[in-house]
N, C-alpha and C. Protein backbone atom coordinates (compact mmCIF):
# COMPACT_ATOMS: atom_id res chain seq x y z
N UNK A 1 -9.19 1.27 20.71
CA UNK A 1 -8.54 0.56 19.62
C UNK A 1 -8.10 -0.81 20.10
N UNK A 2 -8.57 -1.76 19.29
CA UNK A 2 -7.81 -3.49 19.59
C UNK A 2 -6.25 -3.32 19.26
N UNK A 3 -5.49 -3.78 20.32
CA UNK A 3 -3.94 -3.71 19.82
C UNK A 3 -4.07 -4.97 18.67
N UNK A 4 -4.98 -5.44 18.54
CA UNK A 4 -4.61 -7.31 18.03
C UNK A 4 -5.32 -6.50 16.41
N UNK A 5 -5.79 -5.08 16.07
CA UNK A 5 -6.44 -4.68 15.00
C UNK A 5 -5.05 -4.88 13.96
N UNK A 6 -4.23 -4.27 14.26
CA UNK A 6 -3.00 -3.50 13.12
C UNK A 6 -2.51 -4.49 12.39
N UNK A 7 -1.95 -5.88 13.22
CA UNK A 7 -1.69 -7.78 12.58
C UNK A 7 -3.03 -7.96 11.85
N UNK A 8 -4.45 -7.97 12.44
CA UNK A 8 -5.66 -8.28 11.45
C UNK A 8 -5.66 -7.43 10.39
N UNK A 9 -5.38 -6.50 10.58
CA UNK A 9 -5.35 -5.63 8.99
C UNK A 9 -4.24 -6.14 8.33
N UNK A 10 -2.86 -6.09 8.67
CA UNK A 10 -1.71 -6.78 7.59
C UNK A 10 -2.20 -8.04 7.32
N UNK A 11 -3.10 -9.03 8.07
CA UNK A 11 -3.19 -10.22 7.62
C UNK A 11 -4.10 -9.79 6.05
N UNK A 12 -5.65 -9.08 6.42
CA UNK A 12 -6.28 -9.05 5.26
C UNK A 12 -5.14 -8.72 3.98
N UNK A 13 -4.61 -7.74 4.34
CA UNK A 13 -4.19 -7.11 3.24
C UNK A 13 -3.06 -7.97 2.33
N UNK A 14 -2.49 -8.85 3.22
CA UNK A 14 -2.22 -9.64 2.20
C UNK A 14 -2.87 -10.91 1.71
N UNK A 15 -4.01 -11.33 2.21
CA UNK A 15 -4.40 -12.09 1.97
C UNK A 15 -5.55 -11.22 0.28
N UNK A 16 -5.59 -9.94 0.36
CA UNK A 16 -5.47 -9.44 -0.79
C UNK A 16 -4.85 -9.51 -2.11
N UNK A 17 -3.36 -9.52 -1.27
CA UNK A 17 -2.02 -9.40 -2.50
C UNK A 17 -2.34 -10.67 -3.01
N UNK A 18 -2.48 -11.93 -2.13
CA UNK A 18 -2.31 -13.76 -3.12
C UNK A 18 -3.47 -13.60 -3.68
N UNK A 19 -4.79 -12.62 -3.31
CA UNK A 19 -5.78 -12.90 -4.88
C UNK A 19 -5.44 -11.87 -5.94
N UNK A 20 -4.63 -11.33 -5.42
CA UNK A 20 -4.14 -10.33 -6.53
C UNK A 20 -3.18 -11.22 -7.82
N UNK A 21 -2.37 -12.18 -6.49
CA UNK A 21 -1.42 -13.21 -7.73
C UNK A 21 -2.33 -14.15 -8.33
N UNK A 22 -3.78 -14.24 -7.78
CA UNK A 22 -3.95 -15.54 -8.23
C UNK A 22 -5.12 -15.15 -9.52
N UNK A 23 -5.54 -13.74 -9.36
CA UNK A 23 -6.31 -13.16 -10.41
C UNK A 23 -5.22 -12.65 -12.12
N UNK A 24 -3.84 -12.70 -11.44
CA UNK A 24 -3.34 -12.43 -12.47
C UNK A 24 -3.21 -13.90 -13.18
N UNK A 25 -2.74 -14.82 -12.52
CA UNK A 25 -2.91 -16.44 -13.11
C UNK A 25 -3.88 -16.57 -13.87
N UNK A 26 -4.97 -16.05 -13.34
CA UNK A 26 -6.41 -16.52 -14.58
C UNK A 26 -6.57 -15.37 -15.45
N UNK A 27 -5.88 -14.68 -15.77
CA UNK A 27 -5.81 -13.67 -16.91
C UNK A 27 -6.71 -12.31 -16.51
N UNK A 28 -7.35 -12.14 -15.18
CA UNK A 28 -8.04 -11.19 -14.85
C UNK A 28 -7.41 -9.87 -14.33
N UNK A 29 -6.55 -9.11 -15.12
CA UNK A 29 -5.63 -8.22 -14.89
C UNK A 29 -6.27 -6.87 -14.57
N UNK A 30 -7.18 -6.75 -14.52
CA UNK A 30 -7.95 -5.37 -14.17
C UNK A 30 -8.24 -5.76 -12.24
N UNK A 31 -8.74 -7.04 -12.87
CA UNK A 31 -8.90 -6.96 -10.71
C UNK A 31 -7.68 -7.58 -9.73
N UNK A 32 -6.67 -8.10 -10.49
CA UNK A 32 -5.52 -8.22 -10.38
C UNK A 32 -5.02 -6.94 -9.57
N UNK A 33 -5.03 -5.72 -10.66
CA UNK A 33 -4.57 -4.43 -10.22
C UNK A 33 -5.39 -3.72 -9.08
N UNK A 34 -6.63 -4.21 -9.05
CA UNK A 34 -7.86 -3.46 -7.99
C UNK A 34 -6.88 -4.17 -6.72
N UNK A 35 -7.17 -5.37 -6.63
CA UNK A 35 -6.65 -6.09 -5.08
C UNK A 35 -5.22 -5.84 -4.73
N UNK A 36 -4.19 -5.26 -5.80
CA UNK A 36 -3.05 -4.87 -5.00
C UNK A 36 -3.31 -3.52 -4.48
N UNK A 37 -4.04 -2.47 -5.23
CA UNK A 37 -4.57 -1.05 -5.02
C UNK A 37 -5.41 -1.72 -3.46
N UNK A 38 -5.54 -2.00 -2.95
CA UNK A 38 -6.79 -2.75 -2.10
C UNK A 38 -5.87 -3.24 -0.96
N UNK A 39 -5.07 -3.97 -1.41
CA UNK A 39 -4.06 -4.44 -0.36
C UNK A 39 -2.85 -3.39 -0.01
N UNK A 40 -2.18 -2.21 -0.59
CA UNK A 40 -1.27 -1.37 -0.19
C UNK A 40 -2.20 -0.54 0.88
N UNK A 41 -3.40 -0.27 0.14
CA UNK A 41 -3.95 0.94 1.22
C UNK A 41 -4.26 0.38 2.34
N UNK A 42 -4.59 -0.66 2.44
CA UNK A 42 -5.09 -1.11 4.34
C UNK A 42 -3.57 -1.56 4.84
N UNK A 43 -2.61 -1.95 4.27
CA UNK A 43 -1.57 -2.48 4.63
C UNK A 43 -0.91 -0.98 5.25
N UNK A 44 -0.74 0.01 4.78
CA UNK A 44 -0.52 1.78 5.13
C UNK A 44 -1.51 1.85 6.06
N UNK A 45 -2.65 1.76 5.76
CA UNK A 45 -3.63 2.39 7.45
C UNK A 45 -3.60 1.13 8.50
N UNK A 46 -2.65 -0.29 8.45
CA UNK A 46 -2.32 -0.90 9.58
C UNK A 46 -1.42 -0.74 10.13
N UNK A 47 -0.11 -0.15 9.41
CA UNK A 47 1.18 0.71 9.58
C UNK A 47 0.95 2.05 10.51
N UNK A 48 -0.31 2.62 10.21
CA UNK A 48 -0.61 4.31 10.75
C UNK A 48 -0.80 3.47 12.13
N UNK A 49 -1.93 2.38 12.07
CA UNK A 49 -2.39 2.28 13.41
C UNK A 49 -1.14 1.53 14.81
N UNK A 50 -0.63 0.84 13.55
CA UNK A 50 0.67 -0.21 14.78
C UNK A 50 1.56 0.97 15.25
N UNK A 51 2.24 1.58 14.50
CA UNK A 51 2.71 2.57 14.53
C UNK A 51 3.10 3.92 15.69
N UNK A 52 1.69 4.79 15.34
CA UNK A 52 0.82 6.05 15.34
C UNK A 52 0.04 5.69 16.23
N UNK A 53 -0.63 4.87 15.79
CA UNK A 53 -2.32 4.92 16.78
C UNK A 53 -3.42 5.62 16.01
N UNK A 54 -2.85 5.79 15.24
CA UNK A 54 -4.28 6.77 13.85
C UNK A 54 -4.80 6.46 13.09
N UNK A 55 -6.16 6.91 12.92
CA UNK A 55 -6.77 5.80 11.47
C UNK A 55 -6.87 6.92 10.57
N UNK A 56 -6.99 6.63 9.18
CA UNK A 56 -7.08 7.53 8.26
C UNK A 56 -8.04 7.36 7.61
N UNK A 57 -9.39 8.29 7.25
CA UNK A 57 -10.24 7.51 6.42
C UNK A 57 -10.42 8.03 5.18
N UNK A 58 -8.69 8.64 4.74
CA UNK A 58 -8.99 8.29 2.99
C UNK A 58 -8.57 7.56 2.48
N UNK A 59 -8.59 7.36 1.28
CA UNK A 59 -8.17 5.97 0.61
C UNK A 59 -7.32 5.99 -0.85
N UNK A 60 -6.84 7.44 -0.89
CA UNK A 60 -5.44 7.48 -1.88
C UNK A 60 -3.95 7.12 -1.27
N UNK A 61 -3.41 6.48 -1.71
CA UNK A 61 -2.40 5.91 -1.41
C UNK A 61 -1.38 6.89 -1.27
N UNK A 62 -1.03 7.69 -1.91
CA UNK A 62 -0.25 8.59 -1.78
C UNK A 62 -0.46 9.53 -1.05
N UNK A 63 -1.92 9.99 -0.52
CA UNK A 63 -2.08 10.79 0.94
C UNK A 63 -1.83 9.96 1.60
N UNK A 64 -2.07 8.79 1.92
CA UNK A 64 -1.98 7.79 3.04
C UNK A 64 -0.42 7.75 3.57
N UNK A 65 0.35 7.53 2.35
CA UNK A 65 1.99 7.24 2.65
C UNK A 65 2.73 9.05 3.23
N UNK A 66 2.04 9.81 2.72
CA UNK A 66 2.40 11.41 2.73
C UNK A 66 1.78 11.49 4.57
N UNK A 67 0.98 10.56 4.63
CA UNK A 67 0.31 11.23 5.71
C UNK A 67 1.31 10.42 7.26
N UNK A 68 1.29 9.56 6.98
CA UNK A 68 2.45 8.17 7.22
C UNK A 68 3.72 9.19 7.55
N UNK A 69 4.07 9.80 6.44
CA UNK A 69 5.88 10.36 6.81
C UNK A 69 5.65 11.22 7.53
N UNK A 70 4.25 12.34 7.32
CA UNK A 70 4.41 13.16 8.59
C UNK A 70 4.47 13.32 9.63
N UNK A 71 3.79 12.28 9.96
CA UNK A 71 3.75 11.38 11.36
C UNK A 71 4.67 11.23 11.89
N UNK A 72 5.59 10.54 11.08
CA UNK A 72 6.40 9.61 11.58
C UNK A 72 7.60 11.05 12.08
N UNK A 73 8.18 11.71 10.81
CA UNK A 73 8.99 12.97 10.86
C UNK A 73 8.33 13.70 12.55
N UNK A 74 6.81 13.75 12.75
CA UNK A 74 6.23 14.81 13.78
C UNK A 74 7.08 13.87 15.31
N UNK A 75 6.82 12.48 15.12
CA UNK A 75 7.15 11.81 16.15
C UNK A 75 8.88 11.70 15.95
N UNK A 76 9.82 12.07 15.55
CA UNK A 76 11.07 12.21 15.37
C UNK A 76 11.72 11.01 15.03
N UNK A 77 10.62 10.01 14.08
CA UNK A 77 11.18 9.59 13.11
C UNK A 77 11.71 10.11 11.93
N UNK A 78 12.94 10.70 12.05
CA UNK A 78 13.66 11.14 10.64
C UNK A 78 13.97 10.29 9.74
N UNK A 79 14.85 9.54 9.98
CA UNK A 79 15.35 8.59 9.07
C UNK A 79 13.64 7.37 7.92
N UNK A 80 12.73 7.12 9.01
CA UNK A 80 11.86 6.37 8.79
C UNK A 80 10.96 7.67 8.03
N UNK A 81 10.64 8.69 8.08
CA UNK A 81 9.90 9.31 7.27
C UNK A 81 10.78 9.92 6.19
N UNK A 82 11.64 9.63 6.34
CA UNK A 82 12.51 10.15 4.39
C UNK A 82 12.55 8.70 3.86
N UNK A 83 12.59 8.10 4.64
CA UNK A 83 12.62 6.47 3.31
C UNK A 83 11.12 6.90 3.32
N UNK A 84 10.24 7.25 3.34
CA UNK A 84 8.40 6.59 3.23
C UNK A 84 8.69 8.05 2.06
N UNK A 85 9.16 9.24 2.07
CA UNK A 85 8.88 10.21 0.98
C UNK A 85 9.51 9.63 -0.10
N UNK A 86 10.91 9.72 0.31
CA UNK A 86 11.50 9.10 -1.15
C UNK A 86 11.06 7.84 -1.55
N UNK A 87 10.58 7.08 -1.98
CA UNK A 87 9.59 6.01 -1.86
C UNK A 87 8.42 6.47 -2.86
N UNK A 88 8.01 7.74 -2.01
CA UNK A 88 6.78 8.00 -3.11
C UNK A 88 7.16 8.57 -4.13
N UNK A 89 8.16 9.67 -3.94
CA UNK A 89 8.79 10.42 -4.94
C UNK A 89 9.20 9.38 -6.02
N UNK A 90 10.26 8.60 -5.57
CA UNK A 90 10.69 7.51 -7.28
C UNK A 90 10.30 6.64 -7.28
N UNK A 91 8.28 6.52 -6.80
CA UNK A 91 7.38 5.76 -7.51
C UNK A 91 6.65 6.71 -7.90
N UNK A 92 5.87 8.00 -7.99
CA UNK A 92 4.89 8.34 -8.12
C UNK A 92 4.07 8.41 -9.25
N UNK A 93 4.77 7.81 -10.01
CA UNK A 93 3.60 8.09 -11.49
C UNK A 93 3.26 6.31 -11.38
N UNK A 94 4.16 5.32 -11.14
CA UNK A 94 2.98 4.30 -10.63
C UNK A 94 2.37 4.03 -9.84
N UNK A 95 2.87 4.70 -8.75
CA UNK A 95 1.46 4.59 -7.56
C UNK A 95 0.09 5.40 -8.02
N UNK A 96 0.29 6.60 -9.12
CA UNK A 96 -1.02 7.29 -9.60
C UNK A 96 -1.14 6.08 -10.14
N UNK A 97 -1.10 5.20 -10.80
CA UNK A 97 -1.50 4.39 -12.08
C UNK A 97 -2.30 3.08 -10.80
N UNK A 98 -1.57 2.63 -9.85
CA UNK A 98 -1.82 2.06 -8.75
C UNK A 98 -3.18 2.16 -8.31
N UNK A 99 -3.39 3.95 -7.57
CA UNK A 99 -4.53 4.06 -7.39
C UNK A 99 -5.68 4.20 -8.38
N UNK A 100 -5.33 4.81 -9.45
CA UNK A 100 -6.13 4.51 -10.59
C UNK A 100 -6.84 3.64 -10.99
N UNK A 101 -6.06 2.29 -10.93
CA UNK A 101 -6.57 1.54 -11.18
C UNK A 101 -8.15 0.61 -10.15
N UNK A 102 -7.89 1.32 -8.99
CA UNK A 102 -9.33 1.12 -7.93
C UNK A 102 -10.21 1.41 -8.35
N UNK A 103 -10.70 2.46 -9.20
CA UNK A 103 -11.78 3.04 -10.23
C UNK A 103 -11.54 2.39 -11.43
N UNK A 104 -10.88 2.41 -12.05
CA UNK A 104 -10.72 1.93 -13.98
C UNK A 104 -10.92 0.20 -13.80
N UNK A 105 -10.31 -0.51 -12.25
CA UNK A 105 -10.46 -1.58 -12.66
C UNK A 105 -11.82 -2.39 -12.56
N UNK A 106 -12.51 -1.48 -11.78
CA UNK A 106 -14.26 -2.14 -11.14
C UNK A 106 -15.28 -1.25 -12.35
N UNK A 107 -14.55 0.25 -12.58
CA UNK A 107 -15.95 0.85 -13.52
C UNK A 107 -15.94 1.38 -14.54
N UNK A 108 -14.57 1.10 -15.10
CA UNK A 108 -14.30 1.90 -16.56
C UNK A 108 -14.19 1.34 -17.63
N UNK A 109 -14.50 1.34 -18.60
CA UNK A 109 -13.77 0.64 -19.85
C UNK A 109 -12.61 0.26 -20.30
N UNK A 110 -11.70 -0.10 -19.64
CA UNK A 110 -10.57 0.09 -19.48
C UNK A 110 -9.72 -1.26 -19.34
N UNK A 111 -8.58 -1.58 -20.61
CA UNK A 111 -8.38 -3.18 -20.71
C UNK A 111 -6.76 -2.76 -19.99
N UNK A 112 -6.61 -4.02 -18.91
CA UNK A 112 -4.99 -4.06 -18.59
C UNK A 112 -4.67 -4.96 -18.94
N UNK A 113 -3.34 -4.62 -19.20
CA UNK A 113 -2.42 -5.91 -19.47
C UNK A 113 -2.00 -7.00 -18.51
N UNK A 114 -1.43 -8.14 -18.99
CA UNK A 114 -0.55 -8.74 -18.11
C UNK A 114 0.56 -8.22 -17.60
N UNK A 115 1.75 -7.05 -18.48
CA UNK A 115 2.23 -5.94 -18.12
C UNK A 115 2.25 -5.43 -17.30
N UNK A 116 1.00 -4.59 -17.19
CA UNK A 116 0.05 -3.74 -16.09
C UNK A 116 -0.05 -4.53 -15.03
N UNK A 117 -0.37 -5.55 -14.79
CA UNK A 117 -0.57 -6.54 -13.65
C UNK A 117 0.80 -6.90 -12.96
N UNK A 118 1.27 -7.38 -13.89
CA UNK A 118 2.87 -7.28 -13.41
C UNK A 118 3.36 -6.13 -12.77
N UNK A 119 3.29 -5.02 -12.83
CA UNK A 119 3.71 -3.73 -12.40
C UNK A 119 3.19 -3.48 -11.13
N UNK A 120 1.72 -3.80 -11.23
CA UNK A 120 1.17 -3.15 -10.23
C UNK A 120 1.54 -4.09 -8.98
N UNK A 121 1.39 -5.42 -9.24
CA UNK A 121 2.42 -6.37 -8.10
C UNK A 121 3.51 -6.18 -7.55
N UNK A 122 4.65 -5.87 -8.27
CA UNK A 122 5.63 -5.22 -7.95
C UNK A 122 5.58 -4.26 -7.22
N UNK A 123 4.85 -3.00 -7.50
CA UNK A 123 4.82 -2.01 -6.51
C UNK A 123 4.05 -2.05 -5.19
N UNK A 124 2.99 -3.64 -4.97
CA UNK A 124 2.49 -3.47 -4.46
C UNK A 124 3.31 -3.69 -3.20
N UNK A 125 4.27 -4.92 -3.76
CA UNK A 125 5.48 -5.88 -2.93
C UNK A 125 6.59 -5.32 -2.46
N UNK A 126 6.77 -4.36 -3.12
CA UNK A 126 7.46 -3.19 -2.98
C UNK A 126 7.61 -2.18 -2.13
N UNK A 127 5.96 -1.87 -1.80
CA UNK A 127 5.50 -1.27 -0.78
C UNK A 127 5.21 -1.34 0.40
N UNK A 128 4.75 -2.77 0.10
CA UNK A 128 4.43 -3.66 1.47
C UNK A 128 5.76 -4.07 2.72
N UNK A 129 6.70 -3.97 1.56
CA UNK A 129 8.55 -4.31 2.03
C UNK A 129 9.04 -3.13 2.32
N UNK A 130 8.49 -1.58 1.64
CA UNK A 130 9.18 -0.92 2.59
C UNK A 130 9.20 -0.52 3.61
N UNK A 131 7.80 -0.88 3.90
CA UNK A 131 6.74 -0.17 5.20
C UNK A 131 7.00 -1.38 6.16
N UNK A 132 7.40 -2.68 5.61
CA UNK A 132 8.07 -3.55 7.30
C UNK A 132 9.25 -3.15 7.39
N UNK A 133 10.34 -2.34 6.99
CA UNK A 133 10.97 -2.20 7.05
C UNK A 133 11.00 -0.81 7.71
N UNK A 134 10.08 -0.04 7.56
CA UNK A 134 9.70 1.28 8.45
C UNK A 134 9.55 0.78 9.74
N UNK A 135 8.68 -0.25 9.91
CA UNK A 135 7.92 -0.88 11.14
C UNK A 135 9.45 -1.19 12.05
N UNK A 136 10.14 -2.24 11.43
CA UNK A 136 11.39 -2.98 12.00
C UNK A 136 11.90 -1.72 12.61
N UNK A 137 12.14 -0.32 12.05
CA UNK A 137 13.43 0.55 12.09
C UNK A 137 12.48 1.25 13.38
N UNK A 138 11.92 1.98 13.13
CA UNK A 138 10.73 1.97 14.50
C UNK A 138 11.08 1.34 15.64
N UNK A 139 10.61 0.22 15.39
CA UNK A 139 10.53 -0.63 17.09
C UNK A 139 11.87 -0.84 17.13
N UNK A 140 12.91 -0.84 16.84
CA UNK A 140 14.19 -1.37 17.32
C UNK A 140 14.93 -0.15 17.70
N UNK A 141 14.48 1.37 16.99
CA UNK A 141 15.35 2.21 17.37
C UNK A 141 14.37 3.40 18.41
């Protein structure tokens, strides 16, 4: 494994999230929602790897973060794997809508809102902030 991999993955992944802001600017709210769905999940499997040292190769967000706390709980991160559950717990019906949208926004018939775009940013920013904040609590303790 490149130690220099886990920074190249947070870099992509947000360099995801600003086409995520910048697809919502031009009214393209379906791929808006794809590139934050796009940017949480590699931003979580650069977290597993800085972390852990583990790669994960699925790509639901909510196994990813589930898979994340167990880890973290197995390695006697307590405190850092109950913020990553509760997290999913009082998001989970938008992180389903989150990952959802990786399929509905590339192959379905399926119109989002500016709403929807809005939301899914939020959680993406959301996510991305709690997991440096996993990272911070980690290396300092």
């Amino acid at each position: 494994m490149s130690w220099g991999l886990p920074e190249k993955l947070k870099r992509r992944a947000l360099r995801l999230f600003e086409e995520a802001l910048d697809d919502k600017d031009k009214g393209y709210y379906d791929i808006s929602s794809f590139h934050c769905e796009q940017a949480v999940q590699l931003y979580v499997k650069a977290v597993l790897l800085e972390l852990i040292g583990k790669e994960y190769e699925g790509h639901g967000i909510r196994s990813l973060l589930s898979y994340l706390s167990d880890l973290l709980e197995k390695n006697e991160y307590h405190e850092e794997a109950k913020k990553v559950r509760d997290f999913v717990r009082e998001r989970s019906s938008s992180l389903v809508t989150l990952e959802d949208s990786c399929i509905e926004g590339r192959y379905e018939d399926v119109e989002f809102s500016e709403e929807d775009a809005d939301e899914m940013i939020k959680l993406a920013k959301d996510t991305i902030s709690m997991l440096e904040e996993v990272v911070r609590s980690v290396k300092s303790g």
